[in-house]
PDB file of N, CA and C in Angstrom:
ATOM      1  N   UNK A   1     -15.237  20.240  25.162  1.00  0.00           N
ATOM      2  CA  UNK A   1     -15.673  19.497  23.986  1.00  0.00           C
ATOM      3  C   UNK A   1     -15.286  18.030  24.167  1.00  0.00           C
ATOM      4  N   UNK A   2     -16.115  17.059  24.124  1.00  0.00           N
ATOM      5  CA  UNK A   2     -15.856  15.523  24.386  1.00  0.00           C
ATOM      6  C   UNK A   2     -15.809  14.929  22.884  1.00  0.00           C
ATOM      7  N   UNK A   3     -14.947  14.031  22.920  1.00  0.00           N
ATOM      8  CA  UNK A   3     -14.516  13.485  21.797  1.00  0.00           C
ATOM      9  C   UNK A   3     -15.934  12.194  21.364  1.00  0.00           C
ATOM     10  N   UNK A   4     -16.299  12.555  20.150  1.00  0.00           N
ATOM     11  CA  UNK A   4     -17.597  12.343  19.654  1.00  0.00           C
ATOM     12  C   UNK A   4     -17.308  10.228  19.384  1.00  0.00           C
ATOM     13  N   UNK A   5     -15.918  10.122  19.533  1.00  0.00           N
ATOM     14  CA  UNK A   5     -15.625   8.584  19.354  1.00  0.00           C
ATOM     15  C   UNK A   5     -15.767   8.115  20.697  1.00  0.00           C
ATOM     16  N   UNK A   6     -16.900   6.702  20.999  1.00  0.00           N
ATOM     17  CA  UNK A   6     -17.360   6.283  22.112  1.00  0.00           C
ATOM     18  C   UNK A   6     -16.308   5.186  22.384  1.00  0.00           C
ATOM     19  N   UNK A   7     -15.292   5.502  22.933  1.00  0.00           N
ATOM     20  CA  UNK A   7     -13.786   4.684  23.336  1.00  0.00           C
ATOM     21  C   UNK A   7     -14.315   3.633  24.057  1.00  0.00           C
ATOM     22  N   UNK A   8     -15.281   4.107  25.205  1.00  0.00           N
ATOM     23  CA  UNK A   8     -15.431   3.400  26.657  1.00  0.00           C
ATOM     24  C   UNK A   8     -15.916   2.279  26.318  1.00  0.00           C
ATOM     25  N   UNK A   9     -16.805   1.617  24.631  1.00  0.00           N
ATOM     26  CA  UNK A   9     -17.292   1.091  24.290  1.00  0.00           C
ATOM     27  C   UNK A   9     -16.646  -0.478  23.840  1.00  0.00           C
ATOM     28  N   UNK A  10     -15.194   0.140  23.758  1.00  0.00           N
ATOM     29  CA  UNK A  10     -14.041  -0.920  23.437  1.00  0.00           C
ATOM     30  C   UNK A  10     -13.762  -1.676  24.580  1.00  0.00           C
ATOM     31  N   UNK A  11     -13.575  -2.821  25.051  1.00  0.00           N
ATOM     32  CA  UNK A  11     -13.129  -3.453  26.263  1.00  0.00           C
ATOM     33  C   UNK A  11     -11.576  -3.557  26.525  1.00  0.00           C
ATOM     34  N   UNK A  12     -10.785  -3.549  27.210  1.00  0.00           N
ATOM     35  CA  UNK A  12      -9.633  -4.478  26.876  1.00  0.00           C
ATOM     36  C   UNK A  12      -9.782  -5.504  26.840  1.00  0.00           C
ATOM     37  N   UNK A  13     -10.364  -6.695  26.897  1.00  0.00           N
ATOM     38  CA  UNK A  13     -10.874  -7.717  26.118  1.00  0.00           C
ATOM     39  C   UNK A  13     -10.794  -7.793  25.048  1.00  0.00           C
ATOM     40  N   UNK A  14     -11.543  -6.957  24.843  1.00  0.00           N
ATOM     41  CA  UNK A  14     -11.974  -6.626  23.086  1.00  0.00           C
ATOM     42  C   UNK A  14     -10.409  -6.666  22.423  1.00  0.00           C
ATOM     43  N   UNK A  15      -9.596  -5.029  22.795  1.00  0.00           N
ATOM     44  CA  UNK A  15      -8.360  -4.942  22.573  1.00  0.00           C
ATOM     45  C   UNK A  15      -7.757  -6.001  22.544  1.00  0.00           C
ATOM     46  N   UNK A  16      -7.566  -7.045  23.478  1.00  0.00           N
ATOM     47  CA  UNK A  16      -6.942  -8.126  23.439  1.00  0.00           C
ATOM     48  C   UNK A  16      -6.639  -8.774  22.740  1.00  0.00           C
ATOM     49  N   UNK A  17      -7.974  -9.798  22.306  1.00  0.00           N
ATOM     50  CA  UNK A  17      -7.943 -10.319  21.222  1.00  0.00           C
ATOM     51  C   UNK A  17      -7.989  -9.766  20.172  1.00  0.00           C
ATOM     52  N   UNK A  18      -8.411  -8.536  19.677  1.00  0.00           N
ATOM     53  CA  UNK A  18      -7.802  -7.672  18.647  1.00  0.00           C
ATOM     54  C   UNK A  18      -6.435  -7.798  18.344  1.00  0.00           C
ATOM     55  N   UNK A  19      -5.663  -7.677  19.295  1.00  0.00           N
ATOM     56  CA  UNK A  19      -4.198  -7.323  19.168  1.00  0.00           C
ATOM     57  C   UNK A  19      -3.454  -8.802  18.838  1.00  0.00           C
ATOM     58  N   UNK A  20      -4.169  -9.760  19.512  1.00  0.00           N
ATOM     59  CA  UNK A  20      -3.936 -10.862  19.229  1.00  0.00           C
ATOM     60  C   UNK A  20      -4.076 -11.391  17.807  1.00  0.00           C
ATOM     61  N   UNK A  21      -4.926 -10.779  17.303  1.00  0.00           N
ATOM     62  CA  UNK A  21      -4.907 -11.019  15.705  1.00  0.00           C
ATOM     63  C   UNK A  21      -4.400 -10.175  14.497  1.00  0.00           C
ATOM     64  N   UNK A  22      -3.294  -9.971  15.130  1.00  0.00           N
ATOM     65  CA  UNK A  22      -2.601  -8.556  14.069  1.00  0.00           C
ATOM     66  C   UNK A  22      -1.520  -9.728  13.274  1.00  0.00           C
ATOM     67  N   UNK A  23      -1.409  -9.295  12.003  1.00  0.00           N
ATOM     68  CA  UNK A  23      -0.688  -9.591  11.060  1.00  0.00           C
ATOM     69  C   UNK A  23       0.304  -9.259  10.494  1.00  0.00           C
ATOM     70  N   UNK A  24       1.679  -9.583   9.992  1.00  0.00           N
ATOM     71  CA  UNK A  24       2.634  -9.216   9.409  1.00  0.00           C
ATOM     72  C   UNK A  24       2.295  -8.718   8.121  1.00  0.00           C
ATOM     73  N   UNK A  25       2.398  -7.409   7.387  1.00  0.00           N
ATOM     74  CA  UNK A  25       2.236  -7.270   6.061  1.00  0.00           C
ATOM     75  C   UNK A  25       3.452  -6.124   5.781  1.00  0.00           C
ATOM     76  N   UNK A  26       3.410  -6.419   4.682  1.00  0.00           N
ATOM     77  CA  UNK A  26       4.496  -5.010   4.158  1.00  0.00           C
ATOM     78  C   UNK A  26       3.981  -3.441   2.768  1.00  0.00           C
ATOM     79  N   UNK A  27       4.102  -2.476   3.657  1.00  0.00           N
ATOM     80  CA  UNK A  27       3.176  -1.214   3.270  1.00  0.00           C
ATOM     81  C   UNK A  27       4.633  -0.689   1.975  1.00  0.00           C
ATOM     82  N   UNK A  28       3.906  -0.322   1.081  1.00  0.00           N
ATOM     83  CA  UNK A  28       4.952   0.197  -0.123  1.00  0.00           C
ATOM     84  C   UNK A  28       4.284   1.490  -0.133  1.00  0.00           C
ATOM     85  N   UNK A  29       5.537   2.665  -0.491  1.00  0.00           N
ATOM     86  CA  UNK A  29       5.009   3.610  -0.330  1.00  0.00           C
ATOM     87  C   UNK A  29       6.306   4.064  -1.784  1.00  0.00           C
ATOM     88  N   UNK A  30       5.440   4.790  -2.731  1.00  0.00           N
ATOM     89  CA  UNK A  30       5.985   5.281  -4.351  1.00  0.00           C
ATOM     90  C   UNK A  30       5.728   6.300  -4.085  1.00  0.00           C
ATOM     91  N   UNK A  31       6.801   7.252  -3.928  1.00  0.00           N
ATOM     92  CA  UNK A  31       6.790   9.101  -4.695  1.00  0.00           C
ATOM     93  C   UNK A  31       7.331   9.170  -5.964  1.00  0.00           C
ATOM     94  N   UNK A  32       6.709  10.388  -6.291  1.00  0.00           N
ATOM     95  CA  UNK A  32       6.904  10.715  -7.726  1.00  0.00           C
ATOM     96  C   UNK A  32       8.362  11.021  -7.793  1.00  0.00           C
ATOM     97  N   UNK A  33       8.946  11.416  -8.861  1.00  0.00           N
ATOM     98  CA  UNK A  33      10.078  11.889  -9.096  1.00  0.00           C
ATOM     99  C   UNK A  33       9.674  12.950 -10.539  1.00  0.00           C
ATOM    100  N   UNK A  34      10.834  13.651 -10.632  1.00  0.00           N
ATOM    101  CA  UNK A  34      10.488  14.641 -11.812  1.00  0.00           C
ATOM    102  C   UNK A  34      10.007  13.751 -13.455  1.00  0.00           C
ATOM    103  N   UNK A  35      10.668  12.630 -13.305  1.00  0.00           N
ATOM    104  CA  UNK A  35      10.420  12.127 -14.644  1.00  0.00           C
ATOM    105  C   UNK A  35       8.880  11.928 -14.843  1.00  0.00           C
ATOM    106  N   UNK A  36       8.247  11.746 -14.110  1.00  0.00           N
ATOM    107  CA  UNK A  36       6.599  11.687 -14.108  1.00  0.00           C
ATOM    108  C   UNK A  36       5.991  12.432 -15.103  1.00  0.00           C
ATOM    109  N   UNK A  37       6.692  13.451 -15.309  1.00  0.00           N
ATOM    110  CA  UNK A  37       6.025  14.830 -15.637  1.00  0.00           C
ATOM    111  C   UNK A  37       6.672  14.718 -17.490  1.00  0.00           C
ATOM    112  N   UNK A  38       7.502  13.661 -17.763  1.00  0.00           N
ATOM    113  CA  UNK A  38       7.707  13.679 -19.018  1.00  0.00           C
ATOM    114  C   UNK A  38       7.208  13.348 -19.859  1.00  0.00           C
ATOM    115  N   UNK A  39       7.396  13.529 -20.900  1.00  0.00           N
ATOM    116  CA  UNK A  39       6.439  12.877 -22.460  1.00  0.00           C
ATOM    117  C   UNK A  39       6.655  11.444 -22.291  1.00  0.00           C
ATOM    118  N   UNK A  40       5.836  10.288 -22.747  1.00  0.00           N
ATOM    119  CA  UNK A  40       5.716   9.134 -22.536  1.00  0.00           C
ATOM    120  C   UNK A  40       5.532   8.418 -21.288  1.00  0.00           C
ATOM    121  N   UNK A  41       5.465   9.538 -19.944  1.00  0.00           N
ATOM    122  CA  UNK A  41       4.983   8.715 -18.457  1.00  0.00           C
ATOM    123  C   UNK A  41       3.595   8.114 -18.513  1.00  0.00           C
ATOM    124  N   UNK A  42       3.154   8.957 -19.149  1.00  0.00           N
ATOM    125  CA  UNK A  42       1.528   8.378 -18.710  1.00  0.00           C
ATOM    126  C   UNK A  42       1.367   6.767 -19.446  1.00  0.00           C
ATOM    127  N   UNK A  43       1.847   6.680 -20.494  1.00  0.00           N
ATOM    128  CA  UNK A  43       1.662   4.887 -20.919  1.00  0.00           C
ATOM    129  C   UNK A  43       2.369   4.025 -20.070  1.00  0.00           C
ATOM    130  N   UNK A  44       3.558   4.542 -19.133  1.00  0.00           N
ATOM    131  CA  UNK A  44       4.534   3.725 -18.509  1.00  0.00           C
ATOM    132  C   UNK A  44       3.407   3.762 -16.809  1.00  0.00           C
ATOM    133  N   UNK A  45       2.757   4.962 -16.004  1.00  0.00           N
ATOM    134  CA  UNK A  45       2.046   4.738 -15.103  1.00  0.00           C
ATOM    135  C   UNK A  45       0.645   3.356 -15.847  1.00  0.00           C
ATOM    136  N   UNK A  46       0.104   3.581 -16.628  1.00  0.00           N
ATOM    137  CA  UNK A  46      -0.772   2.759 -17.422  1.00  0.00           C
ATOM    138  C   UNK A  46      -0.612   1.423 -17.255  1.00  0.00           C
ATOM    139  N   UNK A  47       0.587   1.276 -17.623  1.00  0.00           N
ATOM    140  CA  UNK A  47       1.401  -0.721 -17.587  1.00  0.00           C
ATOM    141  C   UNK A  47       1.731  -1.037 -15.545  1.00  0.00           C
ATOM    142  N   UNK A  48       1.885   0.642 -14.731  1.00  0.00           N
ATOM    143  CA  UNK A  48       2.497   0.153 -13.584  1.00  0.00           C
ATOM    144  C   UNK A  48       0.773  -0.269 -12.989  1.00  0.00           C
ATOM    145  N   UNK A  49       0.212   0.635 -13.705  1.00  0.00           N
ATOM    146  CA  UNK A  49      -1.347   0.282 -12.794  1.00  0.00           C
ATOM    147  C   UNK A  49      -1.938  -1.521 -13.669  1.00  0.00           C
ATOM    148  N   UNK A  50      -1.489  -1.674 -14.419  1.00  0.00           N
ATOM    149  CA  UNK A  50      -1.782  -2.912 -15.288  1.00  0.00           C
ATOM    150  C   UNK A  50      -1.221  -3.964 -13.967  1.00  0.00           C
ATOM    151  N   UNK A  51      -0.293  -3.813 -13.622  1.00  0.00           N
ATOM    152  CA  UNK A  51       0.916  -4.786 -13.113  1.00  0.00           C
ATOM    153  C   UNK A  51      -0.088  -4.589 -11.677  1.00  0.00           C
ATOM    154  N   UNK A  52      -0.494  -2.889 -10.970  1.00  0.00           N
ATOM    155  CA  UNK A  52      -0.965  -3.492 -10.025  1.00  0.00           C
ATOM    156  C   UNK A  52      -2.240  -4.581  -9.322  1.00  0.00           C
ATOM    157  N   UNK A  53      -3.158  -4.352 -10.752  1.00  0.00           N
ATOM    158  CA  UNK A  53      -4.228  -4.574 -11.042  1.00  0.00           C
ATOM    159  C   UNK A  53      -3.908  -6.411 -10.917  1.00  0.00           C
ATOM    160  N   UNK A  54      -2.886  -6.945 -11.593  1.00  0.00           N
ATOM    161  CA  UNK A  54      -2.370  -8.198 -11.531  1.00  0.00           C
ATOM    162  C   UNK A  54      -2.130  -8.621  -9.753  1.00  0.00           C
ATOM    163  N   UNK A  55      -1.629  -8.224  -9.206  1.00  0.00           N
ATOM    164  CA  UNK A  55      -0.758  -8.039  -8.084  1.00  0.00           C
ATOM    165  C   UNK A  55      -2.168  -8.568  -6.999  1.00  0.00           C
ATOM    166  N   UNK A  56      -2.690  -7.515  -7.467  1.00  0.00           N
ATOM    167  CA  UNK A  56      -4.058  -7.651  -6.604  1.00  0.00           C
ATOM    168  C   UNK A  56      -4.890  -8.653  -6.788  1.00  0.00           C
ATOM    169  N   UNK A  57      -5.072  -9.186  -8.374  1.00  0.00           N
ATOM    170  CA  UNK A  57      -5.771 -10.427  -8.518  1.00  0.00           C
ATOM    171  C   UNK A  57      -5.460 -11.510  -7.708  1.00  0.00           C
ATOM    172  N   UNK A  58      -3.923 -11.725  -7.817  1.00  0.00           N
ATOM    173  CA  UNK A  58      -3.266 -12.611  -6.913  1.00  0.00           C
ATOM    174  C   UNK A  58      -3.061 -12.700  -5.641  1.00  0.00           C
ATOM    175  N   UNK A  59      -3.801 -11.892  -4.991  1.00  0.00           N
ATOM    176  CA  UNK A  59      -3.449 -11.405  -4.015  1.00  0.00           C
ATOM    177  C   UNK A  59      -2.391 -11.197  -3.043  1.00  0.00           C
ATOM    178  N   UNK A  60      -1.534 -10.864  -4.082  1.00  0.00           N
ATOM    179  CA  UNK A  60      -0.099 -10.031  -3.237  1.00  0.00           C
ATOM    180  C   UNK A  60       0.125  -9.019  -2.946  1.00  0.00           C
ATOM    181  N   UNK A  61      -1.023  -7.931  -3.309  1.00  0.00           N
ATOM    182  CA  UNK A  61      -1.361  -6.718  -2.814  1.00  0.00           C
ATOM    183  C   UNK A  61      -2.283  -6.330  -2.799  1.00  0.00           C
ATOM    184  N   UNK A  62      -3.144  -6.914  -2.119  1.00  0.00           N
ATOM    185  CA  UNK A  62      -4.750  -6.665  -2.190  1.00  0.00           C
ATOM    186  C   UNK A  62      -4.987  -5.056  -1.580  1.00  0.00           C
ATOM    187  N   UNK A  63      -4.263  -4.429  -1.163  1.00  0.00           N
ATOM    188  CA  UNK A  63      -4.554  -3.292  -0.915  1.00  0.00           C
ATOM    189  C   UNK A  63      -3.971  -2.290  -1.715  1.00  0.00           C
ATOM    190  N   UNK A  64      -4.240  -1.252  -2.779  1.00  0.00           N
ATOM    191  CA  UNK A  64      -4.010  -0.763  -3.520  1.00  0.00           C
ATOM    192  C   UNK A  64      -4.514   0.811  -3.549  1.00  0.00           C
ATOM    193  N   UNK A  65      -3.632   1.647  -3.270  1.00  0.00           N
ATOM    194  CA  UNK A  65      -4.303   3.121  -2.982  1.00  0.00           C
ATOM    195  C   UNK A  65      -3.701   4.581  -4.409  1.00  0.00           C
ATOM    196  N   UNK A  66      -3.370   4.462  -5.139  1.00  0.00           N
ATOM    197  CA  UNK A  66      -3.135   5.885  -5.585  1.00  0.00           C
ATOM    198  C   UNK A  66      -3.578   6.924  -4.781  1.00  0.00           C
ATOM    199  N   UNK A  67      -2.318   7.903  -4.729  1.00  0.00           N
ATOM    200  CA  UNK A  67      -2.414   9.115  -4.061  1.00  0.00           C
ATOM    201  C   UNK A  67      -2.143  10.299  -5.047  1.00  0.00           C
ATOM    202  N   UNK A  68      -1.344   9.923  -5.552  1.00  0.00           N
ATOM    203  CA  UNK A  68      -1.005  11.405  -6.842  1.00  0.00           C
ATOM    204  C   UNK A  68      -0.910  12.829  -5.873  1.00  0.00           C
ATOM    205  N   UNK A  69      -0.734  12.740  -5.112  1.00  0.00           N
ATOM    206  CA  UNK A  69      -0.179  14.502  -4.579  1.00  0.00           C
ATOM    207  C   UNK A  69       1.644  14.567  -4.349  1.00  0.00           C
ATOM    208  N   UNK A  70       1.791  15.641  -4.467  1.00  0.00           N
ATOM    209  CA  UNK A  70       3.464  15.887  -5.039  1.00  0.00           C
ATOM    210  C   UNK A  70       4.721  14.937  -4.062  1.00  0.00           C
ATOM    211  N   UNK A  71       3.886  14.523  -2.727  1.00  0.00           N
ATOM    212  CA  UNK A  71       4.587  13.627  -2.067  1.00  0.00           C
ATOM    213  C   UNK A  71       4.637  12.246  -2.202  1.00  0.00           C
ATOM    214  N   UNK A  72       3.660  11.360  -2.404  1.00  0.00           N
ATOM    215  CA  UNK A  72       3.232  10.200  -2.365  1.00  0.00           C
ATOM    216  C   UNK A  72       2.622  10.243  -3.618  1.00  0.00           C
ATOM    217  N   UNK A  73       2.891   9.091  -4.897  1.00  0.00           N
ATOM    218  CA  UNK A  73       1.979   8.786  -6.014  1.00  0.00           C
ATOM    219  C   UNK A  73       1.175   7.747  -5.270  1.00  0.00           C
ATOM    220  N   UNK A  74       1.721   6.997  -4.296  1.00  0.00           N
ATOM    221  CA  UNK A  74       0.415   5.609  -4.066  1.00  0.00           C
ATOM    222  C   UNK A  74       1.104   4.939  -3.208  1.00  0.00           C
ATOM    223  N   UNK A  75       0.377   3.752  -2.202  1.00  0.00           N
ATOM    224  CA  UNK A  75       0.530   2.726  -1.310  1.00  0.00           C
ATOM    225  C   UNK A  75      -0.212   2.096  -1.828  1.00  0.00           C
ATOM    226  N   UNK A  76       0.379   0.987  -1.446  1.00  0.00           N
ATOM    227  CA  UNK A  76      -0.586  -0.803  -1.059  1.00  0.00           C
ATOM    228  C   UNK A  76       0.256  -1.495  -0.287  1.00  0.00           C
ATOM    229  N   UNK A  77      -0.471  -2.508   0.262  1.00  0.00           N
ATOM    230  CA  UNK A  77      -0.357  -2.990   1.436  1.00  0.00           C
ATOM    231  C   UNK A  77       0.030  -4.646   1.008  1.00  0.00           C
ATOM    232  N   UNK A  78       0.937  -5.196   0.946  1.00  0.00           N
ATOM    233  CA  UNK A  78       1.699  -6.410   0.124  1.00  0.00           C
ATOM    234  C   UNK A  78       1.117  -7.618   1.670  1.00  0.00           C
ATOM    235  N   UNK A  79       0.914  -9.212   0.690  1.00  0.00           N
ATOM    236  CA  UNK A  79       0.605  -9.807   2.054  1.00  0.00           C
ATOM    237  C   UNK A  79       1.967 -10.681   1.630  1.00  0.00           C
ATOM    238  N   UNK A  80       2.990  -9.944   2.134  1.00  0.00           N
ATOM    239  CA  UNK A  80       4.461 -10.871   1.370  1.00  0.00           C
ATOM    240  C   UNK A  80       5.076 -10.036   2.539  1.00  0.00           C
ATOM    241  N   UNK A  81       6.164 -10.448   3.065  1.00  0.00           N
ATOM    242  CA  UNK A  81       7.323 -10.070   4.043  1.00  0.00           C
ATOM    243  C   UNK A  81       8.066  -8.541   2.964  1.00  0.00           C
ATOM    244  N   UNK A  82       8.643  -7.718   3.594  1.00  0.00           N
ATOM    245  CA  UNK A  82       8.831  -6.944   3.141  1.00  0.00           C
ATOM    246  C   UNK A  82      10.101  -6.918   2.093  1.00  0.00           C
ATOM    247  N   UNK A  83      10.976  -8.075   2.095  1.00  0.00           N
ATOM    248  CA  UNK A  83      11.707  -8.743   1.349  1.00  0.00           C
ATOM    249  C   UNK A  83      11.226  -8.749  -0.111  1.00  0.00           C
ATOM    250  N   UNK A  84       9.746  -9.704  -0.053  1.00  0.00           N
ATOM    251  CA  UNK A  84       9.473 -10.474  -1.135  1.00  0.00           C
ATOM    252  C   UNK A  84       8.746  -9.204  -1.768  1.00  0.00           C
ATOM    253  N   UNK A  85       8.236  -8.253  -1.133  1.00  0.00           N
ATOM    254  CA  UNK A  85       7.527  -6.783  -1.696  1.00  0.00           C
ATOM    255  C   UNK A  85       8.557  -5.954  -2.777  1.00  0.00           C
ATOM    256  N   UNK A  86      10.187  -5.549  -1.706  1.00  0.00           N
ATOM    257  CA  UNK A  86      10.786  -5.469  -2.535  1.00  0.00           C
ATOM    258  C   UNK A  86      11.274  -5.590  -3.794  1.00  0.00           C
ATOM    259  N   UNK A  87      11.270  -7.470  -4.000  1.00  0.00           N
ATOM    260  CA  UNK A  87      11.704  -7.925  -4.946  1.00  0.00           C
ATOM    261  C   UNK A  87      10.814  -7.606  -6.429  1.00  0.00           C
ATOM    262  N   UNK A  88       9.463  -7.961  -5.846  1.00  0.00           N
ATOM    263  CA  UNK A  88       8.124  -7.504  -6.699  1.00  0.00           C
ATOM    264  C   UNK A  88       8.237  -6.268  -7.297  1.00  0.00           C
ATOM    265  N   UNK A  89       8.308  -5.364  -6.274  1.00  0.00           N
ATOM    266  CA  UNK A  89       8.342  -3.997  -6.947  1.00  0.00           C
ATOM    267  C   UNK A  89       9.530  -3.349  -7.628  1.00  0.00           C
ATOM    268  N   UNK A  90      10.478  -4.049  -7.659  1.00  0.00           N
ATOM    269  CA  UNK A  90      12.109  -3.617  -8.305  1.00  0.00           C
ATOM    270  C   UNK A  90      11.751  -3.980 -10.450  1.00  0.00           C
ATOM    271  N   UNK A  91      10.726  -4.835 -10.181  1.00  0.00           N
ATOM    272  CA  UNK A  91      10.200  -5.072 -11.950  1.00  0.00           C
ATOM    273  C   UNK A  91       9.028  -4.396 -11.873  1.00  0.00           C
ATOM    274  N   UNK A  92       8.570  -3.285 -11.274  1.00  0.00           N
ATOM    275  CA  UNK A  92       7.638  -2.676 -12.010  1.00  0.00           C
ATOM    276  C   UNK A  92       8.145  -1.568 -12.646  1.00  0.00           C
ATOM    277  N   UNK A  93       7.364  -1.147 -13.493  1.00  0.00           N
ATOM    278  CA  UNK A  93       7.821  -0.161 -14.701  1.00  0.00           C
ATOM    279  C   UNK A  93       7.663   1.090 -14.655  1.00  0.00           C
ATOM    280  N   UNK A  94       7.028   1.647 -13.585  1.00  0.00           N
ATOM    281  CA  UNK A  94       7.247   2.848 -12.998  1.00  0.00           C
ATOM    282  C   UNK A  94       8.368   3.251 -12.228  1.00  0.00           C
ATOM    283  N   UNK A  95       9.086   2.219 -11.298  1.00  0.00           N
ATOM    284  CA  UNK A  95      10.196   1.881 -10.344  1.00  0.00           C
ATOM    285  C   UNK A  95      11.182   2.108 -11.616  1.00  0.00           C
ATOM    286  N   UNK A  96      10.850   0.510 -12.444  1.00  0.00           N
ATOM    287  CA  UNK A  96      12.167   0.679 -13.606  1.00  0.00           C
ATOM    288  C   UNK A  96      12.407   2.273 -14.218  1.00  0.00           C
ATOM    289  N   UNK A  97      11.781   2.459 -14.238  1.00  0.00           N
ATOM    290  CA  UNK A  97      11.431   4.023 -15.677  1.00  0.00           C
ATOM    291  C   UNK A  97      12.022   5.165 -14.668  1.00  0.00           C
ATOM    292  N   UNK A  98      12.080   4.974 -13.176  1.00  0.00           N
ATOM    293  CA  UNK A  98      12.601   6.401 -12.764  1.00  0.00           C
ATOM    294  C   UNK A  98      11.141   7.009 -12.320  1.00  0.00           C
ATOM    295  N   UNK A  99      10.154   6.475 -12.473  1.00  0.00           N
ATOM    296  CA  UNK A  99       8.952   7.902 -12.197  1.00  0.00           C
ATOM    297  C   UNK A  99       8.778   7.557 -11.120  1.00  0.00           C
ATOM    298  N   UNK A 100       8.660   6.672  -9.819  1.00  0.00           N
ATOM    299  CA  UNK A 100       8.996   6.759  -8.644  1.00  0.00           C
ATOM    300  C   UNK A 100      10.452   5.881  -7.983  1.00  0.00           C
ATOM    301  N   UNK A 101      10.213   6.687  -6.872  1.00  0.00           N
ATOM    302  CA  UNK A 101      11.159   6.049  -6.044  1.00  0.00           C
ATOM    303  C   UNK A 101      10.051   4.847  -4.883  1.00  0.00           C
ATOM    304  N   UNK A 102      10.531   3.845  -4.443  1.00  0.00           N
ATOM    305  CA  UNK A 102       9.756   2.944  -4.217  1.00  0.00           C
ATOM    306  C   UNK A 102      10.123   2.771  -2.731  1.00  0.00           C
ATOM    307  N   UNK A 103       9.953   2.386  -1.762  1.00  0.00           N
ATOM    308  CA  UNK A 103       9.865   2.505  -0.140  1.00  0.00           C
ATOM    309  C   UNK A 103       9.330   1.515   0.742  1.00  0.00           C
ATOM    310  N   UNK A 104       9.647   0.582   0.696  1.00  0.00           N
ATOM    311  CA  UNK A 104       8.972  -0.901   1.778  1.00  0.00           C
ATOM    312  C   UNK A 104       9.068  -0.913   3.150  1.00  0.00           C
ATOM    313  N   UNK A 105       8.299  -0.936   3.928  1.00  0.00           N
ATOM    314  CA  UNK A 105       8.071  -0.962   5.687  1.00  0.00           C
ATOM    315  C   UNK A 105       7.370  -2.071   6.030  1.00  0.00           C
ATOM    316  N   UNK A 106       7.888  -2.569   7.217  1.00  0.00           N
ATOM    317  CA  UNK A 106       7.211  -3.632   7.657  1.00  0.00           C
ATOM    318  C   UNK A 106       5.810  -2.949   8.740  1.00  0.00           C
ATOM    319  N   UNK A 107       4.535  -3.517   8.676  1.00  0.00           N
ATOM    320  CA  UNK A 107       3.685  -2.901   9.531  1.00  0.00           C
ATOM    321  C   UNK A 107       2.709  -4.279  10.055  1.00  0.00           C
ATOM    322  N   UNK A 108       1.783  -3.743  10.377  1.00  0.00           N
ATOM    323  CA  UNK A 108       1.069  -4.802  11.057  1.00  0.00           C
ATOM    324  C   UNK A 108      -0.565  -4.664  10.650  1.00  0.00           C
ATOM    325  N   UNK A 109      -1.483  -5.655  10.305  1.00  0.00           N
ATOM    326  CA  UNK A 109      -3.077  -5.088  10.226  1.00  0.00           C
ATOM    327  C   UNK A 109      -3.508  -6.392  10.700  1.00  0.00           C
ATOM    328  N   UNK A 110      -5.019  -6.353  10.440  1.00  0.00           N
ATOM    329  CA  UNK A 110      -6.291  -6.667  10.947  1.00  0.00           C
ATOM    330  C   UNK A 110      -6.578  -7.703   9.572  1.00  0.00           C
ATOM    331  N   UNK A 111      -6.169  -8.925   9.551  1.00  0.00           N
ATOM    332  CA  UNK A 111      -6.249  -9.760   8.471  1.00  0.00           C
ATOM    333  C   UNK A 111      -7.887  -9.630   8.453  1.00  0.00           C
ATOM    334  N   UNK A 112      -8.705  -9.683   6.986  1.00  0.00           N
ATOM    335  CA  UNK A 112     -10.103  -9.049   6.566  1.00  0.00           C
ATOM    336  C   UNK A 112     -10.483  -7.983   6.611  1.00  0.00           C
ATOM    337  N   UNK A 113      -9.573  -6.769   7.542  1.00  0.00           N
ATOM    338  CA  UNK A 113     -10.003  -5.654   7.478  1.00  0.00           C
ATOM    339  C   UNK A 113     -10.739  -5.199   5.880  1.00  0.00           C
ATOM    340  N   UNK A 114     -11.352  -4.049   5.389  1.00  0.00           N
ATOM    341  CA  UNK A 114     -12.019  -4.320   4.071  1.00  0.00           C
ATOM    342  C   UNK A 114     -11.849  -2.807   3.927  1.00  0.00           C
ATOM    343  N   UNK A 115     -11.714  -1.939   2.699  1.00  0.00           N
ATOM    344  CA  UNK A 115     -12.282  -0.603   2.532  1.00  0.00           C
ATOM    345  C   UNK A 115     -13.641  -0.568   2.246  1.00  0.00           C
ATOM    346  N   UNK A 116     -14.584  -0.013   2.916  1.00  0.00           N
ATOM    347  CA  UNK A 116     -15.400   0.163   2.812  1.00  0.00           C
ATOM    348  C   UNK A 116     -15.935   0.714   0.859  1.00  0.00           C
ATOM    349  N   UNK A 117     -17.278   0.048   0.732  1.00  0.00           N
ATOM    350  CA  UNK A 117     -18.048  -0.060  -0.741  1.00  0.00           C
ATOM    351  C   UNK A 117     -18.245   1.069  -1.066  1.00  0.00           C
TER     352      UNK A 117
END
């Protein structure tokens, strides 16, 4: 069985300057915690998605994912050093409230990369 992705199509060239244009960003990663599941979470997730919705206007986290499965509530992808992500996310109100625990990594992307429409 041959792998249906046409690799040979990539150059190292290509790679090259690809790699050459990789970017510093910092990936946040929120799991749930039991408090999620209490009376009054859902207005407190409401204000954290308000805040991310902000975040993103500004573009300090233009990448924004909810996950909601019992491991991961959500990522986004901060264009701030993983410092300044931290600091950001220590006042959101899901973080504050206990309904996740919050997780910053430094990673690398493809400045314009886009999710597809």
């Amino acid at each position: 069985m041959s792998d249906p992705i046409a690799t040979e199509q990539i150059t190292d060239e290509q790679m090259q300057q690809r790699v050459a244009e990789l970017k510093p960003y910092a990936l946040m990663v929120l799991r749930p915690t039991p408090k999620l599941r209490e009376p009054g979470a859902e207005q407190v997730v409401w204000e954290h998605g308000r805040r991310n919705m902000a975040l993103q206007a500004l573009g300090l986290m233009p990448i924004v994912c909810p996950v909601g499965d019992e491991r991961i509530a959500g990522i986004g992808i901060f264009n701030t050093s993983v410092e300044e992500a931290e600091a950001i996310m220590r006042d959101d109100p899901g973080v504050l409230a206990g309904l996740f625990t919050l997780e910053v990594h430094a990673c690398r992307g493809f400045p314009g990369d886009l999710l597809p429409l």
